[in-house]
PDB file of N, CA and C in Angstrom:
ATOM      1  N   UNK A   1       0.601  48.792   0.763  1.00  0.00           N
ATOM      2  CA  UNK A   1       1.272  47.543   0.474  1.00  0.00           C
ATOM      3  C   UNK A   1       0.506  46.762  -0.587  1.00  0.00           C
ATOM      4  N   UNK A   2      -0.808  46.728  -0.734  1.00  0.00           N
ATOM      5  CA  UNK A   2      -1.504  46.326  -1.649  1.00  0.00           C
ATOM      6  C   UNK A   2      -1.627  47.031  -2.799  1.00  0.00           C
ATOM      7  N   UNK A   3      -1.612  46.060  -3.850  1.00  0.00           N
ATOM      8  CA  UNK A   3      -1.524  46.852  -5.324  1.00  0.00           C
ATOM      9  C   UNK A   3      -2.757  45.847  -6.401  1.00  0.00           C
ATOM     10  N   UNK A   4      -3.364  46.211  -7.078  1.00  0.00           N
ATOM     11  CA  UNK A   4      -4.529  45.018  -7.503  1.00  0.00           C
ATOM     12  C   UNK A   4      -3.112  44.821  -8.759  1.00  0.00           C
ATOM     13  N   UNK A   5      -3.568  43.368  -9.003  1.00  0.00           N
ATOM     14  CA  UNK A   5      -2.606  42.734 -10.335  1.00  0.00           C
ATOM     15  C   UNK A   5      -3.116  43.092 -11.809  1.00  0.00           C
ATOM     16  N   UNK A   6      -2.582  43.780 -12.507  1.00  0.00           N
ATOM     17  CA  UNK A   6      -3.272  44.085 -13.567  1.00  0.00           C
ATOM     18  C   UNK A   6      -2.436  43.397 -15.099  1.00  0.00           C
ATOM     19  N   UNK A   7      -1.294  43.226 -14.503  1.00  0.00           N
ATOM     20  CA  UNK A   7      -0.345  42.527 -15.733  1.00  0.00           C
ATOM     21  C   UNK A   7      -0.942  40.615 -15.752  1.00  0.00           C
ATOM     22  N   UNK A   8      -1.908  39.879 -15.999  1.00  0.00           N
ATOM     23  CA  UNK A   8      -2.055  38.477 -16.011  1.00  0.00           C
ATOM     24  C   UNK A   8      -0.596  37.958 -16.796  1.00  0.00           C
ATOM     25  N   UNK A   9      -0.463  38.339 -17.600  1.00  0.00           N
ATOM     26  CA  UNK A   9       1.634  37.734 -18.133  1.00  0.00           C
ATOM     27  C   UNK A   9       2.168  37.211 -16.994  1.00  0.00           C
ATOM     28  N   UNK A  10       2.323  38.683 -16.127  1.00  0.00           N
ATOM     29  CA  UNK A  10       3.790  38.040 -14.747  1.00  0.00           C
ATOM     30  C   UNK A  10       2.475  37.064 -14.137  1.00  0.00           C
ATOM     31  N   UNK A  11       1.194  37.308 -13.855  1.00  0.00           N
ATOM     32  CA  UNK A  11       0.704  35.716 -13.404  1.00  0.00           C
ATOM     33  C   UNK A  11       0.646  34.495 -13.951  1.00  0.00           C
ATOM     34  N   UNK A  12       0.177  34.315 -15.228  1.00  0.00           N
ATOM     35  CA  UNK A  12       0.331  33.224 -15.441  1.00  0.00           C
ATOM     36  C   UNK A  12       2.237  32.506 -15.451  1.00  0.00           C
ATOM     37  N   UNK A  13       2.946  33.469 -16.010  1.00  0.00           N
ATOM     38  CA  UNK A  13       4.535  33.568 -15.664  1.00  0.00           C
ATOM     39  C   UNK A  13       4.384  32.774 -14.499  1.00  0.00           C
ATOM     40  N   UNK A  14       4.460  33.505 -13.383  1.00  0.00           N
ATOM     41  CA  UNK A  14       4.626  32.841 -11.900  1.00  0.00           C
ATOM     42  C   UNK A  14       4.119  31.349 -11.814  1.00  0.00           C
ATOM     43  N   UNK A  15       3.008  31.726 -12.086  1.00  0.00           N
ATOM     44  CA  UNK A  15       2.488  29.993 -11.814  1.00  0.00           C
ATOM     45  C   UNK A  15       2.760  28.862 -12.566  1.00  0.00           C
ATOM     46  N   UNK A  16       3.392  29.425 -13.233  1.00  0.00           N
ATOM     47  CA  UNK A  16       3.617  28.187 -14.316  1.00  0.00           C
ATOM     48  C   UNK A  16       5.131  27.797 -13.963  1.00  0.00           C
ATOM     49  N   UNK A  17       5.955  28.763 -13.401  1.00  0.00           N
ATOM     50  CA  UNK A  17       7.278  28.938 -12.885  1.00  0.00           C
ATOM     51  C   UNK A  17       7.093  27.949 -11.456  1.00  0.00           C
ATOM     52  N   UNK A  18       6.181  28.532 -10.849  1.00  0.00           N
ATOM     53  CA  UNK A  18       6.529  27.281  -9.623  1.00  0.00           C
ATOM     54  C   UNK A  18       5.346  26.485  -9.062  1.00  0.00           C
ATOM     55  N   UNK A  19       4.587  25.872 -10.508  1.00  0.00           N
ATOM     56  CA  UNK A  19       4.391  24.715 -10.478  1.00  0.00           C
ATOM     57  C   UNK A  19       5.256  23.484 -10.967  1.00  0.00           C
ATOM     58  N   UNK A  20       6.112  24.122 -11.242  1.00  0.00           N
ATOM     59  CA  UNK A  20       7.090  23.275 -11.308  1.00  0.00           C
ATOM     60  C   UNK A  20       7.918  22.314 -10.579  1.00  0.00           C
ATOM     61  N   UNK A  21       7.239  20.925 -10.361  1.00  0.00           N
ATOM     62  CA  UNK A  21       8.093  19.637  -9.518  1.00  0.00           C
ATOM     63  C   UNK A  21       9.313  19.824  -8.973  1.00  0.00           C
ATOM     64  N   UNK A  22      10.088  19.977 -10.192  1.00  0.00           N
ATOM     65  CA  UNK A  22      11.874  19.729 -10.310  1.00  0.00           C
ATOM     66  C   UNK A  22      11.940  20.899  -9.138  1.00  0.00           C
ATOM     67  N   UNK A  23      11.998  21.870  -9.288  1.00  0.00           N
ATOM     68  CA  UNK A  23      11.936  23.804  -8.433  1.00  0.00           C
ATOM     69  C   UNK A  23      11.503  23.495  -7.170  1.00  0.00           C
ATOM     70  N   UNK A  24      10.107  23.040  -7.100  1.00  0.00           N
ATOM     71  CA  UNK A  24       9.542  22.665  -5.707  1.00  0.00           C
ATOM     72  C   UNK A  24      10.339  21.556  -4.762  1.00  0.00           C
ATOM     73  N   UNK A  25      11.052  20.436  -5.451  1.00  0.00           N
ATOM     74  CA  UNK A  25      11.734  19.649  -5.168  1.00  0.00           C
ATOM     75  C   UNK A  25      13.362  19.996  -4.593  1.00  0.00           C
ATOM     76  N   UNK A  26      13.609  20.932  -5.299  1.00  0.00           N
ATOM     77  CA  UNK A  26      14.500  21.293  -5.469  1.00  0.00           C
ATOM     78  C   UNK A  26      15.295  22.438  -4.367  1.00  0.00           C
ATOM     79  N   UNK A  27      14.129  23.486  -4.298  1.00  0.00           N
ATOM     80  CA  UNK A  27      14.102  24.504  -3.463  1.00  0.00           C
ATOM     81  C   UNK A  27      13.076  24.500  -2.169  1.00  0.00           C
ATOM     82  N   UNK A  28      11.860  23.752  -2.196  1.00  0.00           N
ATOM     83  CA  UNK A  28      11.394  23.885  -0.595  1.00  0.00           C
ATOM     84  C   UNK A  28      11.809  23.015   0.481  1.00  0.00           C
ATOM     85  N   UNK A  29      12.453  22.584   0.398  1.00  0.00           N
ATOM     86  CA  UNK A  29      13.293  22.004   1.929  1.00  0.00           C
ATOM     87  C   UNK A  29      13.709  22.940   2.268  1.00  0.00           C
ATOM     88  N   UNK A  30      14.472  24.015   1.231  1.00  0.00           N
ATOM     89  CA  UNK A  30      15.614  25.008   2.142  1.00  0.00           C
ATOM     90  C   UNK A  30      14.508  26.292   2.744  1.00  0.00           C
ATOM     91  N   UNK A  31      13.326  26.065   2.402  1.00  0.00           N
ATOM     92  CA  UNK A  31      12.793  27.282   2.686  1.00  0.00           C
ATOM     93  C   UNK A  31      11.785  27.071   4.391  1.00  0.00           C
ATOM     94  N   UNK A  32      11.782  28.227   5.133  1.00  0.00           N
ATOM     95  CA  UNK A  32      11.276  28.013   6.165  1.00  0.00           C
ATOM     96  C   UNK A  32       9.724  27.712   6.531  1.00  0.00           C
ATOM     97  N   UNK A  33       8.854  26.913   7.309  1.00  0.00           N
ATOM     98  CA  UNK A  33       7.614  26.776   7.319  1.00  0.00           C
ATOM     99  C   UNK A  33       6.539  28.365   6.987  1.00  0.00           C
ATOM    100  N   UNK A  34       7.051  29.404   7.362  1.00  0.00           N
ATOM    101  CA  UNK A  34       6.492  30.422   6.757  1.00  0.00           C
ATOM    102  C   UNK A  34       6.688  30.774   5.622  1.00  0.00           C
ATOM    103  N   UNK A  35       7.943  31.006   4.661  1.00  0.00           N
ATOM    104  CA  UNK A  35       8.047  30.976   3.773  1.00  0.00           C
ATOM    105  C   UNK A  35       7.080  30.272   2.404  1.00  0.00           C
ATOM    106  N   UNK A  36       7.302  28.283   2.924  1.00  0.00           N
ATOM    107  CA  UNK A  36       6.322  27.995   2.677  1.00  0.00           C
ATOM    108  C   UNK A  36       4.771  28.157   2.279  1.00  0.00           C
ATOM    109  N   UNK A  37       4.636  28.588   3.338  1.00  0.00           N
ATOM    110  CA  UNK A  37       3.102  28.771   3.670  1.00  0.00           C
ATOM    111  C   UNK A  37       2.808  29.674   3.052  1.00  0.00           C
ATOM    112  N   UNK A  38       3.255  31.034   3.034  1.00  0.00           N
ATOM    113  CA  UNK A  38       2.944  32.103   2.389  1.00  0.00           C
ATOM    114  C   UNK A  38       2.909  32.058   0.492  1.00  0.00           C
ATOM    115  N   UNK A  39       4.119  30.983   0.079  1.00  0.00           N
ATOM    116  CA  UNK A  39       3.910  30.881  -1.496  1.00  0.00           C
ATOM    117  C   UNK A  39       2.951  30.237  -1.636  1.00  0.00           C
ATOM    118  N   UNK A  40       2.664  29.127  -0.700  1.00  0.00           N
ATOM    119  CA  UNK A  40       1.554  27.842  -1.252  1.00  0.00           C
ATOM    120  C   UNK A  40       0.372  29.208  -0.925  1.00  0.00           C
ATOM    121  N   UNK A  41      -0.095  30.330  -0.123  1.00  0.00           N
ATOM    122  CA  UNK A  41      -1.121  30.933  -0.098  1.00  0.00           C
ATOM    123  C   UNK A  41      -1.136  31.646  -1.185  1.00  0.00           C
ATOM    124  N   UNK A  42       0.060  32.019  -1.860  1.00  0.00           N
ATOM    125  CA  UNK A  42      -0.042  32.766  -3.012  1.00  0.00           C
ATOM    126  C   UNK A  42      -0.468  32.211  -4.371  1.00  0.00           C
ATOM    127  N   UNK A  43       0.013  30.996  -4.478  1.00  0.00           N
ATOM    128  CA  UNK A  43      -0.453  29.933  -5.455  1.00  0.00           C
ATOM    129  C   UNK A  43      -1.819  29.886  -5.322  1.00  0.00           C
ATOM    130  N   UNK A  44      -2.377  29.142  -3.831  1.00  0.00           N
ATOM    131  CA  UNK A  44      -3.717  28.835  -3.626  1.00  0.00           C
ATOM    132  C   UNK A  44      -4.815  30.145  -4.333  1.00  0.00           C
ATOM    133  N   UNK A  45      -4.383  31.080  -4.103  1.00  0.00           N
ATOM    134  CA  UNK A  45      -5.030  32.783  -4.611  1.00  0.00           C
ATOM    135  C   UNK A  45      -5.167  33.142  -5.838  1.00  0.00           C
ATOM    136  N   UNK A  46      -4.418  32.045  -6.364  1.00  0.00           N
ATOM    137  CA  UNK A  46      -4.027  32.483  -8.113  1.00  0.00           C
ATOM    138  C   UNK A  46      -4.106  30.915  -8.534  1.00  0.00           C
ATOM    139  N   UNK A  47      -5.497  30.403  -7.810  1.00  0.00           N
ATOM    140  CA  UNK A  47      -6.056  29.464  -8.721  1.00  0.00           C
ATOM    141  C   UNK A  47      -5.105  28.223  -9.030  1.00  0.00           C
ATOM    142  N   UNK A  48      -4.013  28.247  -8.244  1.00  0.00           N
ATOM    143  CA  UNK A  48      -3.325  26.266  -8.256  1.00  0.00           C
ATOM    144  C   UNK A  48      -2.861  26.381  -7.005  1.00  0.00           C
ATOM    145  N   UNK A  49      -4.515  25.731  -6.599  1.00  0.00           N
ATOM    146  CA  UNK A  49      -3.635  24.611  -5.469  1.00  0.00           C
ATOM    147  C   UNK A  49      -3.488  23.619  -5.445  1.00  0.00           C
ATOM    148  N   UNK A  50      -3.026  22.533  -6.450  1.00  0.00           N
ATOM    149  CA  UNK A  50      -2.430  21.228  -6.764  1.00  0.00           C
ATOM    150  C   UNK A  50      -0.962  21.995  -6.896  1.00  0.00           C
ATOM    151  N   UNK A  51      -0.146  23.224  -7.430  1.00  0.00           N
ATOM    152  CA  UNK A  51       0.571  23.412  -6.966  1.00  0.00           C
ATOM    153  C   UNK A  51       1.551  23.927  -5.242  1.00  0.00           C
ATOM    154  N   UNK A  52       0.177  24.604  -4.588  1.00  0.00           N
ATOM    155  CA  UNK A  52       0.317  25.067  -3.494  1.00  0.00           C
ATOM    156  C   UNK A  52       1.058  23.530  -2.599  1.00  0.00           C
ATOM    157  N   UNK A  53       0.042  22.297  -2.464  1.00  0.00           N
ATOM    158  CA  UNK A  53      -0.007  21.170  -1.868  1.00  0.00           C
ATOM    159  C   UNK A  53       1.621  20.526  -2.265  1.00  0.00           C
ATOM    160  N   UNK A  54       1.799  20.602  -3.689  1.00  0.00           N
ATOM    161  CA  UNK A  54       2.760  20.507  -4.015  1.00  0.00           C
ATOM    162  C   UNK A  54       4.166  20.921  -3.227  1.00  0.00           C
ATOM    163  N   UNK A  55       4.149  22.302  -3.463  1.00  0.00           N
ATOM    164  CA  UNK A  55       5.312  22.836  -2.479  1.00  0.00           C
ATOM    165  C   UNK A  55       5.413  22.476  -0.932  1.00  0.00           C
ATOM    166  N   UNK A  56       4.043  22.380  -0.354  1.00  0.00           N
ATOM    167  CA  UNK A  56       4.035  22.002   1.097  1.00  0.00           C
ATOM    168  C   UNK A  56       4.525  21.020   1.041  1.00  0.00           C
ATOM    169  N   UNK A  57       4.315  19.916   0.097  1.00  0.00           N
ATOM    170  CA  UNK A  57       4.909  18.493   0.120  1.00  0.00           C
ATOM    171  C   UNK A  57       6.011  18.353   0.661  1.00  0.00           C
ATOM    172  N   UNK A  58       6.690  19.183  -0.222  1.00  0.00           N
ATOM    173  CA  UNK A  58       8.229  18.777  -0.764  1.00  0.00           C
ATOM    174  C   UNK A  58       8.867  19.741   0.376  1.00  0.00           C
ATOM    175  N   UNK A  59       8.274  20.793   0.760  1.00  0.00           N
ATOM    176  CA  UNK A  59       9.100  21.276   2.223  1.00  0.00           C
ATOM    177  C   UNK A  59       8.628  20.338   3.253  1.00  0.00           C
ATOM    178  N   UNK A  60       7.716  19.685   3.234  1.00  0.00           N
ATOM    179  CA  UNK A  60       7.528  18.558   4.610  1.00  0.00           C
ATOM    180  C   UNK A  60       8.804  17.464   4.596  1.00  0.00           C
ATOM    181  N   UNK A  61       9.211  17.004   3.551  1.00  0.00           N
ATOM    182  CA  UNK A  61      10.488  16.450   3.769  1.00  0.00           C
ATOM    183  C   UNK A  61      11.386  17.123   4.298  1.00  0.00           C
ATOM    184  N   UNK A  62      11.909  18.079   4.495  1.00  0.00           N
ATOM    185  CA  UNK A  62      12.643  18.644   5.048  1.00  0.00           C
ATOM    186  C   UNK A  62      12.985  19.241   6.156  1.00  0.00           C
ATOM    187  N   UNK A  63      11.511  19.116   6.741  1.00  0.00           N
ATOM    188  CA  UNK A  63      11.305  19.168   7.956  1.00  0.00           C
ATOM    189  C   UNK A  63      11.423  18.286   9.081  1.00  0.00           C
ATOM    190  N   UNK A  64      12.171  18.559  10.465  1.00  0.00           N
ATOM    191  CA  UNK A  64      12.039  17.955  10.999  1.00  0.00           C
ATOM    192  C   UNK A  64      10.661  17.525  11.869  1.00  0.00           C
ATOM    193  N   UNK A  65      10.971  16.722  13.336  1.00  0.00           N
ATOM    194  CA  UNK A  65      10.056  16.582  14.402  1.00  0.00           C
ATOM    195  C   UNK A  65      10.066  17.849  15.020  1.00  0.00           C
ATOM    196  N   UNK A  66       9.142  18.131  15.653  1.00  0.00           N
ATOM    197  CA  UNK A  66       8.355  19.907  15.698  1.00  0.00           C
ATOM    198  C   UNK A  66       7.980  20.685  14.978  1.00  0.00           C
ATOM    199  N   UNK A  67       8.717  20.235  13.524  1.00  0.00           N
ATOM    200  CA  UNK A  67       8.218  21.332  12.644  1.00  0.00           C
ATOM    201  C   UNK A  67       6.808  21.062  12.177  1.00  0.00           C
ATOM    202  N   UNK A  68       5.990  22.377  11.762  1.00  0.00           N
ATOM    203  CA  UNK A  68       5.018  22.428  11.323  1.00  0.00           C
ATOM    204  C   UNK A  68       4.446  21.440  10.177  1.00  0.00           C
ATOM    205  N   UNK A  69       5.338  21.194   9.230  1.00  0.00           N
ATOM    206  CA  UNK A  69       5.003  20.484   8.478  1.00  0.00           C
ATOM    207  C   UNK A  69       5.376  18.897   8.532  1.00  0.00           C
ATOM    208  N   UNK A  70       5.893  18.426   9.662  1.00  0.00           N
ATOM    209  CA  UNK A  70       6.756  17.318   9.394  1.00  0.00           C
ATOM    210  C   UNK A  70       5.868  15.905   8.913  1.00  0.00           C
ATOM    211  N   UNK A  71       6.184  15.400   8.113  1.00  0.00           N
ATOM    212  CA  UNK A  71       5.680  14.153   7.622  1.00  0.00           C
ATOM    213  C   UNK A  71       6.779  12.711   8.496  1.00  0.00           C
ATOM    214  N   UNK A  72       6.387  12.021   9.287  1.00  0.00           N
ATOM    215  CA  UNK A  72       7.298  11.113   9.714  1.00  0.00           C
ATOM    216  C   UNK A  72       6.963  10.003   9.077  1.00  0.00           C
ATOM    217  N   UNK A  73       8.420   9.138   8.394  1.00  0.00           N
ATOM    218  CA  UNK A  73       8.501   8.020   7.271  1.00  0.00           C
ATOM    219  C   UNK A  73       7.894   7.032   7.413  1.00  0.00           C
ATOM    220  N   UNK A  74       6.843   6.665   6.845  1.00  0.00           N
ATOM    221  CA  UNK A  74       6.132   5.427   7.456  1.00  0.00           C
ATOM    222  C   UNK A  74       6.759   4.000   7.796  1.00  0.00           C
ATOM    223  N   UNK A  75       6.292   3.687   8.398  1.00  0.00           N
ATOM    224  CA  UNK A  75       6.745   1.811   8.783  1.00  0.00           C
ATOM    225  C   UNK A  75       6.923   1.124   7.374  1.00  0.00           C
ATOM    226  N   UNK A  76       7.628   0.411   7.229  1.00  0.00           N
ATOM    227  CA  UNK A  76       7.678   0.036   5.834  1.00  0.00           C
ATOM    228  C   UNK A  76       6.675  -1.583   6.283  1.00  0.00           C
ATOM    229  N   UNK A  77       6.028  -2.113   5.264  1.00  0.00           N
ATOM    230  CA  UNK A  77       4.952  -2.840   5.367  1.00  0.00           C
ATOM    231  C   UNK A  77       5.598  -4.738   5.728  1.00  0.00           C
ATOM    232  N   UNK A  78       5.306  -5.174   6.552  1.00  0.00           N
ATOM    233  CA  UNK A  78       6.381  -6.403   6.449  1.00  0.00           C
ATOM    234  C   UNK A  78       5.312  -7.689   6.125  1.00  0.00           C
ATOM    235  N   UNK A  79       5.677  -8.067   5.346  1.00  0.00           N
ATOM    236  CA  UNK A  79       4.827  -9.619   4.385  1.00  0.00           C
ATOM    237  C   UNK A  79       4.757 -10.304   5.770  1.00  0.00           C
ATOM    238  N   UNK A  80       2.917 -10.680   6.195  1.00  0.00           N
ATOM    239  CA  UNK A  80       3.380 -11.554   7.046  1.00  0.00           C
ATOM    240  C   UNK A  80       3.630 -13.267   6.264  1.00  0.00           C
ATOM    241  N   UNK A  81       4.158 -13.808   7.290  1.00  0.00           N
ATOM    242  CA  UNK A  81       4.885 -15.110   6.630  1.00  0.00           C
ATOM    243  C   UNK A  81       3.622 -16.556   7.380  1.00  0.00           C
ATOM    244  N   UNK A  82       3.426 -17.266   6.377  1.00  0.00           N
ATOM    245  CA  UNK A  82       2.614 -18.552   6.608  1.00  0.00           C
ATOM    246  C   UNK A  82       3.273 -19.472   7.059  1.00  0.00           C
ATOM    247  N   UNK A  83       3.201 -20.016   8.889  1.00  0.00           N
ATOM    248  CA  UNK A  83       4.122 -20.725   8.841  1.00  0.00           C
ATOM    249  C   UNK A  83       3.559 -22.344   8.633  1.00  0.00           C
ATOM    250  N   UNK A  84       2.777 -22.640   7.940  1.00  0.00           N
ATOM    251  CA  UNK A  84       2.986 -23.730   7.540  1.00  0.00           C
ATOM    252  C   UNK A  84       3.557 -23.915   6.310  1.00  0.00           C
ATOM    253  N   UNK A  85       3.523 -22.755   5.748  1.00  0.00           N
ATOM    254  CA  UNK A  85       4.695 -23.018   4.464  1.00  0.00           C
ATOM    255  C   UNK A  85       6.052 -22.863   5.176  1.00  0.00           C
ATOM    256  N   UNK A  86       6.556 -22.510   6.353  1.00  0.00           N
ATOM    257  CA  UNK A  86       8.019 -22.756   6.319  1.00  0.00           C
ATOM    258  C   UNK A  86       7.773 -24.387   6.793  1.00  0.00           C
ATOM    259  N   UNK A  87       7.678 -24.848   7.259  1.00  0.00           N
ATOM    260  CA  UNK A  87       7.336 -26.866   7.144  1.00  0.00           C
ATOM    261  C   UNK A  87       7.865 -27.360   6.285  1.00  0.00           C
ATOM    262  N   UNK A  88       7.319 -26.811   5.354  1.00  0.00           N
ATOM    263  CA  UNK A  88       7.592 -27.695   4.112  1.00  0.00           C
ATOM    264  C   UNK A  88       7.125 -29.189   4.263  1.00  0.00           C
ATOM    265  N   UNK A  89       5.891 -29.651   4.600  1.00  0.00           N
ATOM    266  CA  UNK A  89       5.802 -30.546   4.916  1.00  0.00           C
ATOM    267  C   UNK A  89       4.496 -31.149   3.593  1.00  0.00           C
ATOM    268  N   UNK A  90       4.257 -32.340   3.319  1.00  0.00           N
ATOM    269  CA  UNK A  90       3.488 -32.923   2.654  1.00  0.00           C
ATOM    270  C   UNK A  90       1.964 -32.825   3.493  1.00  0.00           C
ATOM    271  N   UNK A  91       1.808 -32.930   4.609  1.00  0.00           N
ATOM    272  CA  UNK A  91       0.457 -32.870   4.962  1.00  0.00           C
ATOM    273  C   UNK A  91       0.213 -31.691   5.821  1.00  0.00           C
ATOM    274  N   UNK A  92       0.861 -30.553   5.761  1.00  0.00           N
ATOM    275  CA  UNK A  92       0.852 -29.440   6.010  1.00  0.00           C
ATOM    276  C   UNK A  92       0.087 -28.686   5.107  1.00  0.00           C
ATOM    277  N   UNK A  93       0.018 -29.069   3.770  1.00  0.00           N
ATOM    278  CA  UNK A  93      -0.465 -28.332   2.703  1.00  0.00           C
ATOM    279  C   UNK A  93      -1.929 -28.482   2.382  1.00  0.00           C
TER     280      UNK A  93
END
């Protein structure tokens, strides 16, 4: 099953093919947590893993709760409010 890589073309090819945002964006939601895992290991092996992290990213959206990768949406941040500015008062200030 193992073959050593001797063509660098189809590698640098590949990696340059899916380091690609738009692709990763595009196509890892639909792909399964192994699937995943196995390209981002193939990337990681061939020297980009800012792309590997990449693809995990963008399949963690797509994942649900249980899944391996799931990222859950953070709290969105809420301004707290000064209430002596709702007063509106002259010696409040």
């Amino acid at each position: 099953m193992s073959t050593l890589i001797t063509d660098t073309e189809d590698v640098t090819r590949f990696c340059g093919v899916f380091s690609d945002m738009t692709l990763a964006h595009d196509v890892a939601a639909t792909l399964g947590c192994r699937e995943a895992e196995a390209l981002a290991g193939i990337l990681r092996a061939l020297g980009e893993p800012a792309a590997a992290d990449m693809w995990l990213d963008a399949h963690a959206h797509g994942d649900e709760p249980g899944d391996q990768h799931y990222q859950p949406t953070p709290e969105p941040y809420i301004v707290p409010i000064d209430p002596m500015e709702d007063l509106q008062c002259d010696s409040c200030q």
